[in-house]
Protein backbone atom coordinates (compact mmCIF):
# COMPACT_ATOMS: atom_id res chain seq x y z
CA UNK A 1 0.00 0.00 0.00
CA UNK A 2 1.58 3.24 -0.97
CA UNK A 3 1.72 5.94 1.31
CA UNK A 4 -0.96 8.20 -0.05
CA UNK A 5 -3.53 5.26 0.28
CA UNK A 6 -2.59 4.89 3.82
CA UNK A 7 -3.02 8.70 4.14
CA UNK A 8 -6.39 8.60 2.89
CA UNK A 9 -7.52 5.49 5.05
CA UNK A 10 -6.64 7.29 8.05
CA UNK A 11 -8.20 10.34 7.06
CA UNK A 12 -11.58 8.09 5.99
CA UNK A 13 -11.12 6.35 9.56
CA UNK A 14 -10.31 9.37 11.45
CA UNK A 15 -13.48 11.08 9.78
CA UNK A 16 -15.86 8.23 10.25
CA UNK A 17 -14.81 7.98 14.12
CA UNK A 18 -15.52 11.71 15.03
CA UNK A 19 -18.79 11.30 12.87
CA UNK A 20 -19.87 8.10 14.83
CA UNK A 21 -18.50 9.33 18.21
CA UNK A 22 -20.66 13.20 17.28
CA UNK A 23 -23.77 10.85 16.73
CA UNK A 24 -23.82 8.99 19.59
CA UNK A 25 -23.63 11.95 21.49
CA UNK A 26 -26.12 13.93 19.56
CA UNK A 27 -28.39 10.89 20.45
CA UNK A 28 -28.01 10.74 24.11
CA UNK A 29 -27.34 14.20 25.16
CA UNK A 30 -30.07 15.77 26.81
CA UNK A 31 -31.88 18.22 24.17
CA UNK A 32 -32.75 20.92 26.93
CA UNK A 33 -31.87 22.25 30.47
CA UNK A 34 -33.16 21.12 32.87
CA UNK A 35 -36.17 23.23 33.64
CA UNK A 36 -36.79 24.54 37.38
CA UNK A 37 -39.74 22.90 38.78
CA UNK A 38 -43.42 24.43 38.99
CA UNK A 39 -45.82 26.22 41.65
CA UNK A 40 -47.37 22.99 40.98
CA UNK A 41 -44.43 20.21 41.34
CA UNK A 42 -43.29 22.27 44.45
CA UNK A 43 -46.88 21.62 46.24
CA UNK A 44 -46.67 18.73 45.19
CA UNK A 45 -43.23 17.89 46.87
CA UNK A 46 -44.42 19.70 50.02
CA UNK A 47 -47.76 17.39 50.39
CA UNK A 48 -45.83 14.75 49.95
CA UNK A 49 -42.53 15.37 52.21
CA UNK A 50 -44.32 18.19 54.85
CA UNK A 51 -47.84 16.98 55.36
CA UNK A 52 -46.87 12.82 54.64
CA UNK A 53 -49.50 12.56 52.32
CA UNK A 54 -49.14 9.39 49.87
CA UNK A 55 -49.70 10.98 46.98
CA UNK A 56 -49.89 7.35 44.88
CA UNK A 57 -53.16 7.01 46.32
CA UNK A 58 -54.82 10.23 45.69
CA UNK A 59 -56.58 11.33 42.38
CA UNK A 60 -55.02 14.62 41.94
CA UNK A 61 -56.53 17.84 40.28
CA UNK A 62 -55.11 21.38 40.35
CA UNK A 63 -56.31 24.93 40.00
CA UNK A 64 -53.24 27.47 39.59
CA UNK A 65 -53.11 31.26 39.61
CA UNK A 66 -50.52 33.89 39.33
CA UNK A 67 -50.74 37.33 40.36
CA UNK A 68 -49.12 40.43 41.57
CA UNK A 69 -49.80 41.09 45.21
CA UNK A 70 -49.69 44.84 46.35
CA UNK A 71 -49.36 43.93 49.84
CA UNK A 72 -46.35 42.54 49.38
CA UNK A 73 -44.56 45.01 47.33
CA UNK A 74 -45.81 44.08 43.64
CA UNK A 75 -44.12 40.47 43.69
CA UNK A 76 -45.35 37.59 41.66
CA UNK A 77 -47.15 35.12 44.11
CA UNK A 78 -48.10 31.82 42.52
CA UNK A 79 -50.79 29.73 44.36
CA UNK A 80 -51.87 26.30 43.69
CA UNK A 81 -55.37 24.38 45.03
CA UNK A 82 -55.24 21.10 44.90
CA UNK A 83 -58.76 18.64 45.08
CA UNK A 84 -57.18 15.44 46.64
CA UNK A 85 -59.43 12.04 46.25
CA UNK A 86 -59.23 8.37 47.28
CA UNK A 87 -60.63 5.73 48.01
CA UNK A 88 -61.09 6.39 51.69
CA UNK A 89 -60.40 10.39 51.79
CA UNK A 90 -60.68 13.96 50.27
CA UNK A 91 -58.86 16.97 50.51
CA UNK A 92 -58.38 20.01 49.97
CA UNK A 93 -54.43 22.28 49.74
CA UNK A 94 -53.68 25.32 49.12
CA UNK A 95 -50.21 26.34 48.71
CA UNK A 96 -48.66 29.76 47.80
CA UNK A 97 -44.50 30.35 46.74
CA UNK A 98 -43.68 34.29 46.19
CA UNK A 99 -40.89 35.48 44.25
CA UNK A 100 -39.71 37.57 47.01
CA UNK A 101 -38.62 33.92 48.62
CA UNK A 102 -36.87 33.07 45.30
CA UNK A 103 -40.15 31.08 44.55
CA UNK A 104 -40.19 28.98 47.79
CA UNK A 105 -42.99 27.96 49.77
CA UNK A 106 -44.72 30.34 51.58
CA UNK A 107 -47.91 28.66 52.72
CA UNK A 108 -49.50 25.19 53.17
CA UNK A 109 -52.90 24.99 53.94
CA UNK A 110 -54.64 21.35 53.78
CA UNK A 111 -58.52 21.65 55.11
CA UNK A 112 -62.21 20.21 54.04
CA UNK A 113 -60.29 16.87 55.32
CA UNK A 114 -63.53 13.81 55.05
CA UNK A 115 -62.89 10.32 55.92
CA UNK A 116 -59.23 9.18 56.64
CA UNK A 117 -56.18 10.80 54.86
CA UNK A 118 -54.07 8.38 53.22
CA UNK A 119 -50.20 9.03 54.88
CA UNK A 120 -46.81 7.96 53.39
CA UNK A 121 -45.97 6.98 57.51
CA UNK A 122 -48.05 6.41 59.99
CA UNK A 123 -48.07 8.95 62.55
CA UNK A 124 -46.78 7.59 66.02
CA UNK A 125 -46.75 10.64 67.94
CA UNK A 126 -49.85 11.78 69.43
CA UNK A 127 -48.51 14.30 71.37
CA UNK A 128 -48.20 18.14 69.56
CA UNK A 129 -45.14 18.94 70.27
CA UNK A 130 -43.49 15.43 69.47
CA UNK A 131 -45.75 16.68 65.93
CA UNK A 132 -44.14 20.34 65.84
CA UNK A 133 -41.24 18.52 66.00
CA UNK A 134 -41.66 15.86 63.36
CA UNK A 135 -43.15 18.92 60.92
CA UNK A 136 -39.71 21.07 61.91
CA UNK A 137 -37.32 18.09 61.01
CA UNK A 138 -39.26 17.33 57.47
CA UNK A 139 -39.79 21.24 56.66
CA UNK A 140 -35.67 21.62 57.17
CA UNK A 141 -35.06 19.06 55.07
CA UNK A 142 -37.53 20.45 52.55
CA UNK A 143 -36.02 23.65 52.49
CA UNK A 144 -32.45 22.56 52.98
CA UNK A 145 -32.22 25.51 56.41
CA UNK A 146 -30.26 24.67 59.50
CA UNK A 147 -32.50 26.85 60.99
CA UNK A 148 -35.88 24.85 61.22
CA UNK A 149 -33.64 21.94 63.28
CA UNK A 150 -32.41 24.53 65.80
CA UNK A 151 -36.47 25.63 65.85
CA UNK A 152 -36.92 22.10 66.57
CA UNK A 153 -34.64 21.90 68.88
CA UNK A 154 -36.00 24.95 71.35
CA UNK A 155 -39.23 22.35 71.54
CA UNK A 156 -36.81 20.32 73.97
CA UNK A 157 -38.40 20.07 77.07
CA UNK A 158 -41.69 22.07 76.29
CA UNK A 159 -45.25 21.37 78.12
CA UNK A 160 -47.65 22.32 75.78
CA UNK A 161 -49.97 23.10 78.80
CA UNK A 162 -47.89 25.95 79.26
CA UNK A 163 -47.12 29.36 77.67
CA UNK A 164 -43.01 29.52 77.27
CA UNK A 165 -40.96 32.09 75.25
CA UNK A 166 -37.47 31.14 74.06
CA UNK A 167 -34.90 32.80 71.98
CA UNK A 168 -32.95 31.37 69.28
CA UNK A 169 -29.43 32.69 68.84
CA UNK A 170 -28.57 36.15 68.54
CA UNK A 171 -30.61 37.20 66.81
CA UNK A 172 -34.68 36.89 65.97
CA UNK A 173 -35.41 33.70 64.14
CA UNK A 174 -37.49 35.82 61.77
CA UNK A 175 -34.20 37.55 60.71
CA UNK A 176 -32.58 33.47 60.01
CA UNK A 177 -35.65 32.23 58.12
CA UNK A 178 -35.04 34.35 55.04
């Protein structure tokens, strides 16, 4: 083989390889970002991982609005109402994310509760604050905040019979939430 035919069968080889190796990852790249999740994936996340709702069970229809809310200085506040039905409950949740909080939750409301919810866990805790507590630990890992676990953590030792006021830190816990 001379060396001009050798030439070109590298050249053919080299060609064909970077052609192959561009298809194969034309075909497996993904074709977009990856988009940021909706008012209506985030209540969904928050039913599920804040309330312990199993959401598998539950017929699920939603009802969305977006608006701009003087009260809060003209920021976009996205709510979502969601009609929850199974076999042996229904329900009713409202949630509500504001731009202000870079689109994070801002309220959770579950009410017109008939017959028995269906829960991811069962709950073993009958007493409220043992609940406060359980809601703290699953709402900081929700929201990824150190914060809610020290929250938690000032529910050490409470009576719920009684009134108590704590502080947290140095300064007010409304001033760490954000």
């Amino acid at each position: 083989m001379s060396i001009n035919s050798r030439r070109k069968l590298l050249f053919t080889m080299l060609f064909l390889a970077m052609l192959t190796i561009s298809s194969f990852y034309a075909a497996v790249a993904p074709k977009a970002q990856a988009a940021e999740m909706t008012a209506k994936q985030k209540g969904i996340t928050a039913l599920n991982n804040l309330v312990n709702l199993d959401l598998a069970k539950y017929a699920v229809t939603t009802e969305e609005n977006s608006q701009y809310t003087r009260s809060l200085g003209a920021v976009l506040q996205e709510t979502v109402l969601y009609d929850l039905t199974s076999a042996d409950s229904k329900l009713k949740a409202f949630c509500t994310f504001a731009t202000f909080a870079n689109g994070n939750l801002q309220e959770i409301y579950v009410f017109g509760n008939e017959g028995t919810p269906s829960l991811a866990k069962a709950v073993v805790s009958v007493n409220d604050v043992e609940r406060a507590q359980v809601f703290l630990s699953n709402y900081q890992a929700y929201a990824a905040k150190p914060v809610f676990g020290e929250l938690k953590s000032t529910l050490n030792n409470i009576d719920a019979g009684k009134n108590v006021t704590k502080t947290l830190g140095e300064s007010a816990p409304s001033d760490r939430l954000r």
